[in-house]
Protein backbone atom coordinates (compact mmCIF):
# COMPACT_ATOMS: atom_id res chain seq x y z
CA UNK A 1 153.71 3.74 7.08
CA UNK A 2 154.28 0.33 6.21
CA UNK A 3 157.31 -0.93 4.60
CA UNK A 4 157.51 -2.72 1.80
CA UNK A 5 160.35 -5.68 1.12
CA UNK A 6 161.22 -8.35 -2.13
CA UNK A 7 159.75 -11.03 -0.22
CA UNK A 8 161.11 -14.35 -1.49
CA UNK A 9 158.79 -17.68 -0.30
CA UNK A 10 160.70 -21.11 -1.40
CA UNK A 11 157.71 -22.64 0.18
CA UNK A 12 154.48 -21.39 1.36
CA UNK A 13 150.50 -20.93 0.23
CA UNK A 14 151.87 -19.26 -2.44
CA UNK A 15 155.74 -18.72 -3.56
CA UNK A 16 157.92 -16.52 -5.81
CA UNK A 17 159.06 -13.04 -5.05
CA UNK A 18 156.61 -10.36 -3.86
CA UNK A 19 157.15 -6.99 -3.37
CA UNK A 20 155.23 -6.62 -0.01
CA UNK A 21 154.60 -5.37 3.53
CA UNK A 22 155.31 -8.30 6.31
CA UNK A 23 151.99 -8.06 7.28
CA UNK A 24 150.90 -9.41 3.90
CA UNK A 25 153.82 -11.44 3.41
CA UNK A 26 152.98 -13.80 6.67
CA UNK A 27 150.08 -14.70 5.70
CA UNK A 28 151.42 -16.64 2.75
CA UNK A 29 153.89 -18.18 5.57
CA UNK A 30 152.70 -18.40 8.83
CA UNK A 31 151.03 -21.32 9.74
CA UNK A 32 152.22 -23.32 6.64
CA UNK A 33 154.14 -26.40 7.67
CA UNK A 34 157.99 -26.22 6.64
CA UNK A 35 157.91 -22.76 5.12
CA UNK A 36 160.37 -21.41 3.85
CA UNK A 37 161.14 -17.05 3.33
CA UNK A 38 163.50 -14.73 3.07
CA UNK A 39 163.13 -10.88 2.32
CA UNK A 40 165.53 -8.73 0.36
CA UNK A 41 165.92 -5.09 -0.48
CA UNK A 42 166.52 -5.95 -3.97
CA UNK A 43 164.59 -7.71 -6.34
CA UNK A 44 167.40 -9.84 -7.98
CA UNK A 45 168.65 -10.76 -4.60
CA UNK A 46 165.60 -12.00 -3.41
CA UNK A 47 165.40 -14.06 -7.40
CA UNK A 48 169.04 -15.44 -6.91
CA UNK A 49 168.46 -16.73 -3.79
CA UNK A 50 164.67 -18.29 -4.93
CA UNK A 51 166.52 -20.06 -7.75
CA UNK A 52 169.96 -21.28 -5.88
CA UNK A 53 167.16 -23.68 -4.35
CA UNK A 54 166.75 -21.58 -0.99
CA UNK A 55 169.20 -23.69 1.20
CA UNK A 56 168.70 -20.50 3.94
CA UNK A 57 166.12 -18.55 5.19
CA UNK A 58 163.47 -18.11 7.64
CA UNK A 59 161.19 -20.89 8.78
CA UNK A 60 157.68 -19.75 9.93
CA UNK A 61 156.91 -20.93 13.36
CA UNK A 62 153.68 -23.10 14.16
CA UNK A 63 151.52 -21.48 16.88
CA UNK A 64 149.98 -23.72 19.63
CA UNK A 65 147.17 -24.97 18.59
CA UNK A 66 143.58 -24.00 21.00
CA UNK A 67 143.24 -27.18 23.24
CA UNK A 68 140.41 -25.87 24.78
CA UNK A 69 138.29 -29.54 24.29
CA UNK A 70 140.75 -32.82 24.51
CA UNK A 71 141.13 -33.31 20.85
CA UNK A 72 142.08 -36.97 19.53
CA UNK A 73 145.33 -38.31 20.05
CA UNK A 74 147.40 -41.69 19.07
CA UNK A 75 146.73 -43.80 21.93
CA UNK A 76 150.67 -43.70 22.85
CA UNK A 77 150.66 -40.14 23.29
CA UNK A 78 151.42 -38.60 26.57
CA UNK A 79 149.38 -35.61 27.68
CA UNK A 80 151.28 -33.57 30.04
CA UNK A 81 148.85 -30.07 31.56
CA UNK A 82 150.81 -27.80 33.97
CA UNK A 83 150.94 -24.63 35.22
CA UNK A 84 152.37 -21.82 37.71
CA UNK A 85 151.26 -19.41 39.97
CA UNK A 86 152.44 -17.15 42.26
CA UNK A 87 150.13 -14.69 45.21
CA UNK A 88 152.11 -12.02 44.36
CA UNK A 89 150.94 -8.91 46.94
CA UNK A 90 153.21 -6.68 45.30
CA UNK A 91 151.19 -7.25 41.55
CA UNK A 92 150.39 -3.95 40.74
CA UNK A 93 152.48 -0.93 38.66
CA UNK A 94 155.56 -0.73 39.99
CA UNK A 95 155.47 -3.67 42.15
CA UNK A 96 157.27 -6.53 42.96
CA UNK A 97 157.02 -10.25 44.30
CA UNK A 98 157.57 -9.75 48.48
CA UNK A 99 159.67 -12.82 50.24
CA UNK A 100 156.51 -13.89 52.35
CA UNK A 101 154.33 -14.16 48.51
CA UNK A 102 153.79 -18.02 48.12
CA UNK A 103 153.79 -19.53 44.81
CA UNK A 104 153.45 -23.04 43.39
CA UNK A 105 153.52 -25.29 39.94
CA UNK A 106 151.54 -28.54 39.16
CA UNK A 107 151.60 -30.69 36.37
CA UNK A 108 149.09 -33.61 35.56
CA UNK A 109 150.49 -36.37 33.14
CA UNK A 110 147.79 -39.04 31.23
CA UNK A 111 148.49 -41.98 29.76
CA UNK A 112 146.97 -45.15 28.89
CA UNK A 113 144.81 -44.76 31.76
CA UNK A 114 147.05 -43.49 34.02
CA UNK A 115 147.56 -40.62 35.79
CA UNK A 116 150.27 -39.31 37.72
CA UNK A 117 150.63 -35.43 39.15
CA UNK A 118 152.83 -33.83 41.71
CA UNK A 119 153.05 -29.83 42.73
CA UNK A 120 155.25 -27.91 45.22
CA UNK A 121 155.84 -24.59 46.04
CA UNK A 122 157.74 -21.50 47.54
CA UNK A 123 157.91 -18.71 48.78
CA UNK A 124 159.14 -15.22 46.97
CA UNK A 125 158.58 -16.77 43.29
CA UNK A 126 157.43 -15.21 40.51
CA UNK A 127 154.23 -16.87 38.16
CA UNK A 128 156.52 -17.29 35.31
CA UNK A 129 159.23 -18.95 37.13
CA UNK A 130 156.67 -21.28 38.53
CA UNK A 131 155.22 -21.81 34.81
CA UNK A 132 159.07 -23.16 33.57
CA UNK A 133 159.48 -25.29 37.00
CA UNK A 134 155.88 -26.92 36.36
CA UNK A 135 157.09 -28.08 32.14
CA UNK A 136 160.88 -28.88 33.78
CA UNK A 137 159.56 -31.10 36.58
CA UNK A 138 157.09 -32.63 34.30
CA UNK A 139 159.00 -33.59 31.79
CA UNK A 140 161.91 -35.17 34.11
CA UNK A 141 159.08 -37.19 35.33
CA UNK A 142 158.11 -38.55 32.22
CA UNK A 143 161.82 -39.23 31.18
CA UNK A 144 162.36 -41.23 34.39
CA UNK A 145 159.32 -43.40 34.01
CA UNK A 146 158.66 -43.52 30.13
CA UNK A 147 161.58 -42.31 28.60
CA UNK A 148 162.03 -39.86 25.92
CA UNK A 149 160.77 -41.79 22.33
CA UNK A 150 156.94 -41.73 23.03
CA UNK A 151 155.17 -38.61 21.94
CA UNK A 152 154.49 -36.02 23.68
CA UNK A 153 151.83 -33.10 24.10
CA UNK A 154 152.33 -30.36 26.46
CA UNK A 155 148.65 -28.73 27.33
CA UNK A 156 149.40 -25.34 28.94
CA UNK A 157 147.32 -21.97 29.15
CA UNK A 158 151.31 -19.85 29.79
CA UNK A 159 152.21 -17.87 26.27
CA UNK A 160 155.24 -17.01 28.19
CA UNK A 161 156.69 -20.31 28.24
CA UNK A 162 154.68 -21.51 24.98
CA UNK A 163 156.18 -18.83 23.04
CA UNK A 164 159.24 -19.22 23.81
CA UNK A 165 159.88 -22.64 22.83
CA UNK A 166 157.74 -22.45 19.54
CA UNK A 167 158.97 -18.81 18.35
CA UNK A 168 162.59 -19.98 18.98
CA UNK A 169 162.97 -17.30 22.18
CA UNK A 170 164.89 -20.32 24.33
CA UNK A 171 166.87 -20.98 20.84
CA UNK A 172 167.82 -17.35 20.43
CA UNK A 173 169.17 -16.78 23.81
CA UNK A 174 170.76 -20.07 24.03
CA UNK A 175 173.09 -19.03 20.81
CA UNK A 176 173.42 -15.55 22.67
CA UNK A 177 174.72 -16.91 25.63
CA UNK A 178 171.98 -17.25 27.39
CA UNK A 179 170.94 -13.30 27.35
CA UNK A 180 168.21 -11.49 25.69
CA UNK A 181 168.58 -9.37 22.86
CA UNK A 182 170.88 -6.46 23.42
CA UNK A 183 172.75 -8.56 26.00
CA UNK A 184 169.87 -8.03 28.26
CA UNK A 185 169.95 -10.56 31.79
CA UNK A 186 167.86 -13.63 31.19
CA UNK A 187 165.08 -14.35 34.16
CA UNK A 188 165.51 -17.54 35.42
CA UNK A 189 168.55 -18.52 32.92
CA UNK A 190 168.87 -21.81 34.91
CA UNK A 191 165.51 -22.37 34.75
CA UNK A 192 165.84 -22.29 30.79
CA UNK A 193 168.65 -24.31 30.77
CA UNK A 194 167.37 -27.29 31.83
CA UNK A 195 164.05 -27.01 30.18
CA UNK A 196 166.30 -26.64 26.36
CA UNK A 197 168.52 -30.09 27.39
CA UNK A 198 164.76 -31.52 28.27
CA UNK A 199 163.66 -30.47 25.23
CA UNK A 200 166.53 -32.03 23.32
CA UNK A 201 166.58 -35.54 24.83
CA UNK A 202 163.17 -35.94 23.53
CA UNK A 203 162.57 -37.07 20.00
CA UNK A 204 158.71 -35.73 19.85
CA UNK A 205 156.66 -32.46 21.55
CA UNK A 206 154.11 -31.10 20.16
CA UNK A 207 152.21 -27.79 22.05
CA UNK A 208 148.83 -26.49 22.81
CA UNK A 209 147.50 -23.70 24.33
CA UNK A 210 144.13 -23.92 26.23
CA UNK A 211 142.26 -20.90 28.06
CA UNK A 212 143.34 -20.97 31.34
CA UNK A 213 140.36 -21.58 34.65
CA UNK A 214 138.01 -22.68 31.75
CA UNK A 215 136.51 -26.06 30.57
CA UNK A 216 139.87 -27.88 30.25
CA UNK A 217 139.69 -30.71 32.87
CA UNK A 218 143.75 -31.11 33.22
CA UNK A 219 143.93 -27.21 33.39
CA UNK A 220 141.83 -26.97 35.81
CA UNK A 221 143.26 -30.02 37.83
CA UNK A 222 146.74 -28.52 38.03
CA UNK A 223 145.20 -24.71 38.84
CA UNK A 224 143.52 -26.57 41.66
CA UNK A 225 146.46 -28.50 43.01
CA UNK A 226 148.88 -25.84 42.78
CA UNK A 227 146.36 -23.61 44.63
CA UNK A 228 145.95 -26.08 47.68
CA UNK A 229 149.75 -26.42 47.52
CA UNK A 230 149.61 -22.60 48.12
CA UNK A 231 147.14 -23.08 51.05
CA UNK A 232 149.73 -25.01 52.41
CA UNK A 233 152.57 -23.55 52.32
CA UNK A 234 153.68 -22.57 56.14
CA UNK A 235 156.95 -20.08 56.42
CA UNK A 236 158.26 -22.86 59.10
CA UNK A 237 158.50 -25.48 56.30
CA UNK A 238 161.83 -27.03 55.27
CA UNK A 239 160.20 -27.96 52.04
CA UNK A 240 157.18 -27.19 50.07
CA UNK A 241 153.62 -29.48 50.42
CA UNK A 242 153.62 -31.77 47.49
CA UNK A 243 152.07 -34.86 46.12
CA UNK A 244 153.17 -37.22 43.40
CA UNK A 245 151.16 -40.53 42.49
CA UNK A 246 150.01 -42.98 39.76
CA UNK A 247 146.12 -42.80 40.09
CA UNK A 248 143.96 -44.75 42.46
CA UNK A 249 140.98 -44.66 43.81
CA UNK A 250 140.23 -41.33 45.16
CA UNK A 251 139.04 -41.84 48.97
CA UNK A 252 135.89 -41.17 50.48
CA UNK A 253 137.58 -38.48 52.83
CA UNK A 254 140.71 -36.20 52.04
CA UNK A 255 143.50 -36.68 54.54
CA UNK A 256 145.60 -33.68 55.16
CA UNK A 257 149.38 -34.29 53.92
CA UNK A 258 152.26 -34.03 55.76
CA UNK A 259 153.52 -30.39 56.31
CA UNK A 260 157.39 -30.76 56.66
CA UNK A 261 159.01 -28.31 59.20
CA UNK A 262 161.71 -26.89 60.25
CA UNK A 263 164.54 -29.43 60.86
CA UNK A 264 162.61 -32.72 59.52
CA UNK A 265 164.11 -34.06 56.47
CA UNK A 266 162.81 -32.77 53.07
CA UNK A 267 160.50 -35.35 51.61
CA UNK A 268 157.36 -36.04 49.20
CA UNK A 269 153.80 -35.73 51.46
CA UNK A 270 150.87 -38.34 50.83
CA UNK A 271 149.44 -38.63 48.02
CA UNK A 272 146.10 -38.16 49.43
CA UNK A 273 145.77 -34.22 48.81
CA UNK A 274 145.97 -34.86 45.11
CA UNK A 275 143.09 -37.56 45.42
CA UNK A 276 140.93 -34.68 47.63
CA UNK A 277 141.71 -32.62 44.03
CA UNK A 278 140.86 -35.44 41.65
CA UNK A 279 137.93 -36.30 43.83
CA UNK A 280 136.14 -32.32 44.25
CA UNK A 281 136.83 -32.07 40.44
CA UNK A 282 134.93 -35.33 39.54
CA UNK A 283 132.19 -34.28 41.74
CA UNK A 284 132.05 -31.10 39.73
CA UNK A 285 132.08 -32.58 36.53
CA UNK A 286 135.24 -32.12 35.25
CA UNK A 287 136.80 -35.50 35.28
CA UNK A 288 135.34 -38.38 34.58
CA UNK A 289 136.30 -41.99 35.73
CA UNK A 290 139.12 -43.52 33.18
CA UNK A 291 139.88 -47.18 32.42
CA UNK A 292 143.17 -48.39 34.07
CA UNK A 293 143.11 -45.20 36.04
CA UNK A 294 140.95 -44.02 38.51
């Protein structure tokens, strides 16, 4: 059975004090930009704090909008697509991610024109750590080459990490410590970290989701690379197969990067692979050729 609250809405679709399930309540909240809503037990609670000008309370939380299409953006805004993955041969009930699995992240960033991507991988990951690495690396790129005042658009097609950043998940555990609820262990704490003093440095993000292996060219670009980065991967490397460039012109033939072994020093492959990506996609209709770019 449902329970029923004194729902008080400062600011929403429609405000005063209900006497209401959630369920109901929500939809006078969610969605609405800057709401504001508390619920009470008691009706003249829930009035006092209404009329003492609502200074506290709960803010409803924006979902990602669907960027299944490219919608239209200010021409200074930077798209950034990535995503994670993980062959994880232990993915079934009970199962878990075996030392020899290889995984891998990719990210795709347009601007202006421009286009610049990178991917690398590992071995004995998990999908979602690979989802946080992919948003962390990308956005450290963009704060090294653009800085943090431009705005931003993340295009992803990972709830996991979505969610957590627009339901205030990261902002929950960081007050906790940097545990779950119940003082549960955090996965990939670090990881989290470093994505929340990203997040901070930069003055505008917006979200989207987009269905993942779909229509969505930069989803698709970045489920390709970190794939290939995957077919890569050797267990005598030093360091994963990556690739990180500002577009050019994609060659006529894909030249195999660099695989870095065993005692070499740890360094970036050719750009090249990513051009074989950019290339197969275009060919395939996905991308099409972009002024200033490619």
């Amino acid at each position: 059975m449902a329970v029923k609250k004194y729902y008080a809405i400062a600011k929403g679709r429609q405000t005063g004090v209900f006497y209401t399930t959630w369920a109901e309540a929500k939809q006078l909240v969610e969605g609405f930009p800057g709401a504001r809503y508390k619920g009470f037990t008691d009706k003249v609670a829930a009035q006092a704090w209404l009329k003492s000008g609502a200074t506290t309370g709960k803010t409803a939380q924006k979902k990602p909008a669907d960027m299944t299409a490219t919608a239209s953006l200010p021409a200074n805004t930077l798209q950034v697509y990535t995503d994670g993955g993980s062959r994880n041969t232990g993915n079934v009930q009970g199962g878990h991610v075996k030392n020899g699995d290889k995984a891998a992240w990719a990210y795709l960033i347009e601007y202006q024109g421009q286009q610049v991507s990178d991917s690398a991988g590992e071995f004995g990951a998990t999908n979602n750590k690979m989802e946080i690495t992919a948003l962390v690396e990308a956005l450290r790129k963009i704060k090294a080459t653009w800085g943090t005042e431009l705005p931003v658009v993340v295009i992803a097609d990972s709830r996991y990490v979505l969610n957590a950043i627009t339901k205030n998940w990261l902002a929950g555990w960081q007050r906790r410590g940097w545990q779950r609820s119940g003082g549960q262990p955090l996965a990939n704490k670090a990881l989290w970290q470093q994505l929340a003093q990203l997040l901070h440095d930069f003055k505008q993000i917006d979200y989207r989701w987009t269905k993942g292996h779909a229509t969505n060219a930069g989803n698709v670009f970045v489920d390709a690379a970190l794939n290939r980065t995957m077919d890569q991967l050797t267990p005598t490397q030093l360091h994963p197969v990556a690739a990180s460039n500002t577009a050019k012109p994609a060659p006529k033939a894909a030249v195999a990067p660099k695989i870095i072994h065993s005692g070499e020093k740890p360094q970036r492959a050719s750009a090249e692979s990513m051009q074989a990506i950019r290339e197969q996609l275009r060919q395939m209709g996905y991308l099409q050729n972009r002024k200033g770019g490619e």
